[in-house]
PDB file of N, CA and C in Angstrom:
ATOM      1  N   UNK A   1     -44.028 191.554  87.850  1.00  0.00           N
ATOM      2  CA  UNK A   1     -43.247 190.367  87.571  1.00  0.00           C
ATOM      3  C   UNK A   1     -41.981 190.417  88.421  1.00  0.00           C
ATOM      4  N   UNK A   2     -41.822 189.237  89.144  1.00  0.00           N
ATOM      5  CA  UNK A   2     -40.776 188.778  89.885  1.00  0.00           C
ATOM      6  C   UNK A   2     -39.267 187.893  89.312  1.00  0.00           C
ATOM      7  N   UNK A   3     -38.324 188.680  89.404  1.00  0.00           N
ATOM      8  CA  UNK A   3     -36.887 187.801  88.829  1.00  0.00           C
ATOM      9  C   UNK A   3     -36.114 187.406  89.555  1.00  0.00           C
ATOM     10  N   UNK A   4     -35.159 186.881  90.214  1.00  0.00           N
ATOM     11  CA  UNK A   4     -33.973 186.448  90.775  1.00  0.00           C
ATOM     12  C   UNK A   4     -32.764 187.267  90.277  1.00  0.00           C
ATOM     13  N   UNK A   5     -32.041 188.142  91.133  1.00  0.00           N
ATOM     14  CA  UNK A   5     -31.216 189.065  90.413  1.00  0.00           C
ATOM     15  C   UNK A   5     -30.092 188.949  91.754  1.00  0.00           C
ATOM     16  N   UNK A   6     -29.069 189.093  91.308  1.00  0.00           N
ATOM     17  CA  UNK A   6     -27.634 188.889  92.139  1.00  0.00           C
ATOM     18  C   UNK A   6     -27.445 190.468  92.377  1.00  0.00           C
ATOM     19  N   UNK A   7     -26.741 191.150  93.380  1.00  0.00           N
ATOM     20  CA  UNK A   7     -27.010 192.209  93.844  1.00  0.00           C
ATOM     21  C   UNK A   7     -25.358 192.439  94.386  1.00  0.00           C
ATOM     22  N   UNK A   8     -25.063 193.607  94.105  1.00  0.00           N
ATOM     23  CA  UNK A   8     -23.866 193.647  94.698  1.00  0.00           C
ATOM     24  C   UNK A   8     -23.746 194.821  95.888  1.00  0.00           C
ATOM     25  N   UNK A   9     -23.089 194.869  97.053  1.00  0.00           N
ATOM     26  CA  UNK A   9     -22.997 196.300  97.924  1.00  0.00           C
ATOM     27  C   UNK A   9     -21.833 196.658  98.340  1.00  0.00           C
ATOM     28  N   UNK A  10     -21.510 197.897  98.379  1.00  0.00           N
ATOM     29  CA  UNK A  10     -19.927 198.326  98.560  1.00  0.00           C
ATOM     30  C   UNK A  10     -20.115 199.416  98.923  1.00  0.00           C
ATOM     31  N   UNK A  11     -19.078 199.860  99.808  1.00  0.00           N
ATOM     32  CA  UNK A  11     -18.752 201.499  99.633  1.00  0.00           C
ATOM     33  C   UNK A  11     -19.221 202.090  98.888  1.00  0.00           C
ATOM     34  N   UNK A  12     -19.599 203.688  98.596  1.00  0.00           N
ATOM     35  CA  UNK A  12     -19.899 204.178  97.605  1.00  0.00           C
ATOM     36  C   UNK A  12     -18.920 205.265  97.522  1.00  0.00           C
ATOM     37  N   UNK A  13     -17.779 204.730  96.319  1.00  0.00           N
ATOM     38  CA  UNK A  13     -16.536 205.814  96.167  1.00  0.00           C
ATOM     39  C   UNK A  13     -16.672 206.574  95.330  1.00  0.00           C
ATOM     40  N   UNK A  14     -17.889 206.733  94.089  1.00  0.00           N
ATOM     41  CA  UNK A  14     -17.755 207.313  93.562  1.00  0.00           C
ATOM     42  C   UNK A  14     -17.954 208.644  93.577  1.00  0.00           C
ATOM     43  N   UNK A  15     -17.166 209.754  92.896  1.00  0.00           N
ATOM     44  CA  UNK A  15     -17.309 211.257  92.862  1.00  0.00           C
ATOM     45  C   UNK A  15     -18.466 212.098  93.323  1.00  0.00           C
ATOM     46  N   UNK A  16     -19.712 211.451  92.940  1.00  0.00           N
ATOM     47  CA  UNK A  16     -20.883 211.675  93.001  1.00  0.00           C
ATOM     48  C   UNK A  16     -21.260 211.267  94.744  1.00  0.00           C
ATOM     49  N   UNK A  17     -20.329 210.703  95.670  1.00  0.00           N
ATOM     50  CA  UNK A  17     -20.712 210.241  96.803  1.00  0.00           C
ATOM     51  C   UNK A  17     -20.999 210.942  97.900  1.00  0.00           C
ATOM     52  N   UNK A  18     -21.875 211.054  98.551  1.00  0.00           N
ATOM     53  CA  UNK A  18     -22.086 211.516 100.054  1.00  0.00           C
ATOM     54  C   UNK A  18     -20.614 211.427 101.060  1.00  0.00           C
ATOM     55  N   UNK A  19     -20.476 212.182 101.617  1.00  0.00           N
ATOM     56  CA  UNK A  19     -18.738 212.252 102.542  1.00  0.00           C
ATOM     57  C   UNK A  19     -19.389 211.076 103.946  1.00  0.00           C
ATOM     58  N   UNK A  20     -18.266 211.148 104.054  1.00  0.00           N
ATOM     59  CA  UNK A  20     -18.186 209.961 105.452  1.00  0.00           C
ATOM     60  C   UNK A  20     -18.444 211.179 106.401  1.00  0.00           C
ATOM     61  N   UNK A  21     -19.547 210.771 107.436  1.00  0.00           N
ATOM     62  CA  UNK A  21     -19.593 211.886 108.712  1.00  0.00           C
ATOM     63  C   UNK A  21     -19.376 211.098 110.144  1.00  0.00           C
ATOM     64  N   UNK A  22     -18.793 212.114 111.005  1.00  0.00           N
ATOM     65  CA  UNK A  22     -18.540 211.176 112.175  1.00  0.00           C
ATOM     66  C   UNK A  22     -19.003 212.303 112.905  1.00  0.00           C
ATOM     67  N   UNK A  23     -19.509 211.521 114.682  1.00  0.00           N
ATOM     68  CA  UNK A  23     -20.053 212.388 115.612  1.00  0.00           C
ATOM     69  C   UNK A  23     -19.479 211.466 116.730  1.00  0.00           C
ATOM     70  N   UNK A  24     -19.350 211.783 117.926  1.00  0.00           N
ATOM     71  CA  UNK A  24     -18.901 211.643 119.181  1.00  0.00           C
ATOM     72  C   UNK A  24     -20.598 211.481 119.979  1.00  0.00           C
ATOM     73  N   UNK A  25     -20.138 210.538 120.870  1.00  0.00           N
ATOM     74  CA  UNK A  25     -21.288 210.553 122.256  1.00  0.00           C
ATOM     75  C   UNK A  25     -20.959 209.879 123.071  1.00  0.00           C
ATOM     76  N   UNK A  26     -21.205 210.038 124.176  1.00  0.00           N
ATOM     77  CA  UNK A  26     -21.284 210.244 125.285  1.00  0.00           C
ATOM     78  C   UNK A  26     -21.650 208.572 125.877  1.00  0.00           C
ATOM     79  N   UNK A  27     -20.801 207.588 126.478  1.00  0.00           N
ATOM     80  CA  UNK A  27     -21.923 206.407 126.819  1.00  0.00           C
ATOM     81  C   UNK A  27     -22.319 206.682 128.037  1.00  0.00           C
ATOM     82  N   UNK A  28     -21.867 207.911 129.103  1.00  0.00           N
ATOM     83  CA  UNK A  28     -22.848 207.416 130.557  1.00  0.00           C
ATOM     84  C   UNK A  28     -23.801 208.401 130.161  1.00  0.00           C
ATOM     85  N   UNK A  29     -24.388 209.639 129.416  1.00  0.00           N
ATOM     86  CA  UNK A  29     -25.318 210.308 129.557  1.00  0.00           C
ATOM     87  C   UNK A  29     -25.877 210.912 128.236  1.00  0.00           C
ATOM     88  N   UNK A  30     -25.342 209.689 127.195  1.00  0.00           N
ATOM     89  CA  UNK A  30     -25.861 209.859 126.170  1.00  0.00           C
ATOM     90  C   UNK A  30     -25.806 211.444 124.865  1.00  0.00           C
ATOM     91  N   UNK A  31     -25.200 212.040 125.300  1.00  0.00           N
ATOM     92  CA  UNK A  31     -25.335 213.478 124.902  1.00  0.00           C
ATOM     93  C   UNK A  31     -23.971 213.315 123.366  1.00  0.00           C
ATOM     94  N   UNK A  32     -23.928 213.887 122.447  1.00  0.00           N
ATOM     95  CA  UNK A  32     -23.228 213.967 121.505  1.00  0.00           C
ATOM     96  C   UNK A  32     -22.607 215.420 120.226  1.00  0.00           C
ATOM     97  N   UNK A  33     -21.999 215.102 119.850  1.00  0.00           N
ATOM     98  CA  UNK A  33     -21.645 216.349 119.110  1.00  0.00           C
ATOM     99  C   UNK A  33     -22.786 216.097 117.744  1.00  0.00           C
ATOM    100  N   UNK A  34     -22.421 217.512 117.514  1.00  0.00           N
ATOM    101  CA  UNK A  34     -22.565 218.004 115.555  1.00  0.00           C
ATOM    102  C   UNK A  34     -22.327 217.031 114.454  1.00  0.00           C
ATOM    103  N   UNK A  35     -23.022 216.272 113.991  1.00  0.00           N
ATOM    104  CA  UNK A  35     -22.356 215.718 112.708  1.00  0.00           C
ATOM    105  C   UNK A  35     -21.521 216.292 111.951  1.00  0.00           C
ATOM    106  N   UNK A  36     -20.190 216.039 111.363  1.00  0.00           N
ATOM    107  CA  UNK A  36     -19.342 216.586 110.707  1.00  0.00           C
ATOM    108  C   UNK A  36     -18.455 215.763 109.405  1.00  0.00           C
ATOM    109  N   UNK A  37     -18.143 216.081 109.004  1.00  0.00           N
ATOM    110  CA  UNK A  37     -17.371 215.378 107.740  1.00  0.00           C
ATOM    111  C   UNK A  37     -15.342 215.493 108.897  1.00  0.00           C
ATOM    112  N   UNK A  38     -15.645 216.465 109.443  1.00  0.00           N
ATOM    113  CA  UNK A  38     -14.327 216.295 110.491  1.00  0.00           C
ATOM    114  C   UNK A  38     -14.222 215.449 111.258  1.00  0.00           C
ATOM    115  N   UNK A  39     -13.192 214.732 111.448  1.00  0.00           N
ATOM    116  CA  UNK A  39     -13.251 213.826 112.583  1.00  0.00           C
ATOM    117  C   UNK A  39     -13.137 214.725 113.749  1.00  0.00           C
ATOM    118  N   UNK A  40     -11.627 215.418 113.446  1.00  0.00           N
ATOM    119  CA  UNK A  40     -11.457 216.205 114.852  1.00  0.00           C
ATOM    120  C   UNK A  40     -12.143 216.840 115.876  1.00  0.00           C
ATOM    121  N   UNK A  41     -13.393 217.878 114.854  1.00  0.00           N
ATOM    122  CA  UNK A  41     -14.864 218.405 115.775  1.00  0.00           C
ATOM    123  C   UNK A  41     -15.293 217.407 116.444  1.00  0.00           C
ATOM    124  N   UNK A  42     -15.166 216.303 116.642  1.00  0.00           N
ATOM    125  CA  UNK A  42     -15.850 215.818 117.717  1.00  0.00           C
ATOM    126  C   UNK A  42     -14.649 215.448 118.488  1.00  0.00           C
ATOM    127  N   UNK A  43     -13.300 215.388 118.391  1.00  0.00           N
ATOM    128  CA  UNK A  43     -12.595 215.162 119.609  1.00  0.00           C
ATOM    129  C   UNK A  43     -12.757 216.911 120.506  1.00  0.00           C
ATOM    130  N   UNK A  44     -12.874 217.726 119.869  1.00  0.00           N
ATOM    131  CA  UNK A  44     -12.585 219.072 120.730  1.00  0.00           C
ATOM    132  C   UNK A  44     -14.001 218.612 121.298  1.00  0.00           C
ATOM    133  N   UNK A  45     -15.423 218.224 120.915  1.00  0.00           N
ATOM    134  CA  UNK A  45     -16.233 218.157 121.923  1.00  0.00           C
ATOM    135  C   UNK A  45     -16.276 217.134 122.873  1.00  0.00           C
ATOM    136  N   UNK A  46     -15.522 216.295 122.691  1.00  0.00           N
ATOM    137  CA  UNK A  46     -15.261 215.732 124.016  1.00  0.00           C
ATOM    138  C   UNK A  46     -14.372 216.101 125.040  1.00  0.00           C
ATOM    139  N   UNK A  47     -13.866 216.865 124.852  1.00  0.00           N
ATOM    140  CA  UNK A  47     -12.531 217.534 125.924  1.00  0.00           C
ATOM    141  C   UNK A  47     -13.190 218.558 126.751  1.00  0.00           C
ATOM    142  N   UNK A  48     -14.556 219.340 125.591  1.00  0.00           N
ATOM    143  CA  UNK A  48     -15.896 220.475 126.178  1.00  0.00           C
ATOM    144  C   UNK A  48     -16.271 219.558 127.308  1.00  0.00           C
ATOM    145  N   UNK A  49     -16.933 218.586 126.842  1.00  0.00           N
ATOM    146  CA  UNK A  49     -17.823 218.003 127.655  1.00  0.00           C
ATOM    147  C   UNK A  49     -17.696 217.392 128.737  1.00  0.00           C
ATOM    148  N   UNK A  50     -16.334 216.590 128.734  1.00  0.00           N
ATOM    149  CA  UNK A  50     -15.537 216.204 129.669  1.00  0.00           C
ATOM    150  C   UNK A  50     -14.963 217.060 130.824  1.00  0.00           C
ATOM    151  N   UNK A  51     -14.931 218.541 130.192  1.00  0.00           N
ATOM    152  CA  UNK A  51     -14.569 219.712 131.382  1.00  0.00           C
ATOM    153  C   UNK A  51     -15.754 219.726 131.982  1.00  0.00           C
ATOM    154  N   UNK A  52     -16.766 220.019 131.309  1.00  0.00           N
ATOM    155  CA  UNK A  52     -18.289 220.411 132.542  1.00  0.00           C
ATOM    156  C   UNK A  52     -18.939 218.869 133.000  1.00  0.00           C
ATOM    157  N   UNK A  53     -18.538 217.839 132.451  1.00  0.00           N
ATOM    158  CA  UNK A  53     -19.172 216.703 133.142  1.00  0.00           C
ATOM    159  C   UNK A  53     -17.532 216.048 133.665  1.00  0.00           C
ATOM    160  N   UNK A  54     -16.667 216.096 134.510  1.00  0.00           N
ATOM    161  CA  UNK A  54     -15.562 215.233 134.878  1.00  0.00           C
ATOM    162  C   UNK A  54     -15.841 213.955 135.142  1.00  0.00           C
ATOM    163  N   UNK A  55     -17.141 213.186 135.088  1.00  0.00           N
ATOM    164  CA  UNK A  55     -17.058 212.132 135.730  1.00  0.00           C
ATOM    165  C   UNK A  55     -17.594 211.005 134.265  1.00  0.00           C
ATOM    166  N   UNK A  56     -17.340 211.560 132.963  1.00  0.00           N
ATOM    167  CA  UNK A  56     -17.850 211.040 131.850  1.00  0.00           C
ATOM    168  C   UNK A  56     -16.756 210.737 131.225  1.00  0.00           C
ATOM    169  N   UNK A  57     -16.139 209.435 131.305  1.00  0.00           N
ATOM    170  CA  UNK A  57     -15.010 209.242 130.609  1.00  0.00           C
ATOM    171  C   UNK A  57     -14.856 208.395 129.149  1.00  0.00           C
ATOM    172  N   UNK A  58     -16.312 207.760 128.978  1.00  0.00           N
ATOM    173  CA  UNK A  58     -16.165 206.771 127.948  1.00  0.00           C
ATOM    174  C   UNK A  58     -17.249 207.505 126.732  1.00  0.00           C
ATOM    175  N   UNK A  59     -16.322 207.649 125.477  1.00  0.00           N
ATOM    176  CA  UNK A  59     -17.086 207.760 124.170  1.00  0.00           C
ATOM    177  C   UNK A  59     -17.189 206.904 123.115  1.00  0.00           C
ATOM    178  N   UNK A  60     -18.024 207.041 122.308  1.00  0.00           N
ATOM    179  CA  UNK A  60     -17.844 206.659 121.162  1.00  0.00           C
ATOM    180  C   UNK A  60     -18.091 207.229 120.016  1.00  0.00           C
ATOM    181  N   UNK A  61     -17.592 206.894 118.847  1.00  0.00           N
ATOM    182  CA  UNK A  61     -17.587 207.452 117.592  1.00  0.00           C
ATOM    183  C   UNK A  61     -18.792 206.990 116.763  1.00  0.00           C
ATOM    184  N   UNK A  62     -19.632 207.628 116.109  1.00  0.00           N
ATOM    185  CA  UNK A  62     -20.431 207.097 115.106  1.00  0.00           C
ATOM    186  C   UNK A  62     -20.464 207.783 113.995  1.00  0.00           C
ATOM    187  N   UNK A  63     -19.403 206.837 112.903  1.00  0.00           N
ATOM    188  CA  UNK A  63     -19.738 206.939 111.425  1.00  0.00           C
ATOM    189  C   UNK A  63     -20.627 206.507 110.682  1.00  0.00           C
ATOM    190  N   UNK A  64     -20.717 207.495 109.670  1.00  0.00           N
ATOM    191  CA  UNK A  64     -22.144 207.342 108.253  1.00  0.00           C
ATOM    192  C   UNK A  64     -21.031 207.218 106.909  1.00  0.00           C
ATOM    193  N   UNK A  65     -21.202 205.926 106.647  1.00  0.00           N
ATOM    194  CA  UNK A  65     -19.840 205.658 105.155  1.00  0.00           C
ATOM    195  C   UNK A  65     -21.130 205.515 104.039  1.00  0.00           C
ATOM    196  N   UNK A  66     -21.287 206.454 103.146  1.00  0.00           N
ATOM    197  CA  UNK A  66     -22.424 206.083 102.621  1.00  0.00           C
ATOM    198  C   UNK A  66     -21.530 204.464 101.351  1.00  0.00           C
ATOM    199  N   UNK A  67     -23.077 203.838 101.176  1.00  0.00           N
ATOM    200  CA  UNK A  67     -23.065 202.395 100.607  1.00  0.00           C
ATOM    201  C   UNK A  67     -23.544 202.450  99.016  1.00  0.00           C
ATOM    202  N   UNK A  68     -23.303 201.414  98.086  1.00  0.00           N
ATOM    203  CA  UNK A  68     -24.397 201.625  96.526  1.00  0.00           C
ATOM    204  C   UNK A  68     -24.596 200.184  96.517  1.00  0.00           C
ATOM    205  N   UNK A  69     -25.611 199.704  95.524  1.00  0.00           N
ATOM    206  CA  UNK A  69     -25.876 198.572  95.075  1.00  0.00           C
ATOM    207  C   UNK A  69     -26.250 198.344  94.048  1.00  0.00           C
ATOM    208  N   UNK A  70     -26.480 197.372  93.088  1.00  0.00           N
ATOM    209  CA  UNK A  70     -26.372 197.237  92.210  1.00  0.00           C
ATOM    210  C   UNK A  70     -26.450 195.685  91.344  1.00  0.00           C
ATOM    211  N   UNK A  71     -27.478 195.849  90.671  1.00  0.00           N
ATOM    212  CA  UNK A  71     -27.389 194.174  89.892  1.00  0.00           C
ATOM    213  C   UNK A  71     -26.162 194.162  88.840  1.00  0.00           C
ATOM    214  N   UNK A  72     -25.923 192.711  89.452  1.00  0.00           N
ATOM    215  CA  UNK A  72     -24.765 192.498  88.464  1.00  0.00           C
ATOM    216  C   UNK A  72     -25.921 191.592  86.742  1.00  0.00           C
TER     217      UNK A  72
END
């Protein structure tokens, strides 16, 4: 049986929550750090990576914010 149910999604702050993880990569050669709950571990691996590749200047960050849902 099928119902119509209103649904709500948010952050998931509660105690019980998965941590926010962030990782670093690489956009000309794709390569990236360790997932970490640190932000910083991935700035020291870009400063690594940037020494043995000099010609890789652009990164980006990718966070995991975990989410919940829920019928209202």
């Amino acid at each position: 049986m099928l119902r119509q149910a209103d649904w709500t999604v948010q952050p998931d702050h509660e105690p019980d929550a998965k941590p926010h993880t962030y990782a670093q990569e690489c956009d000309l050669c794709g390569e990236g750090s360790a997932r970490s709950t640190d932000q910083e571990s991935g700035t020291l691996w870009i400063l690594e990576h940037v020494r043995t590749s000099p010609s890789h200047h652009f990164y980006k960050q990718i966070v995991k914010r975990p989410f919940r849902t829920w019928m209202r």
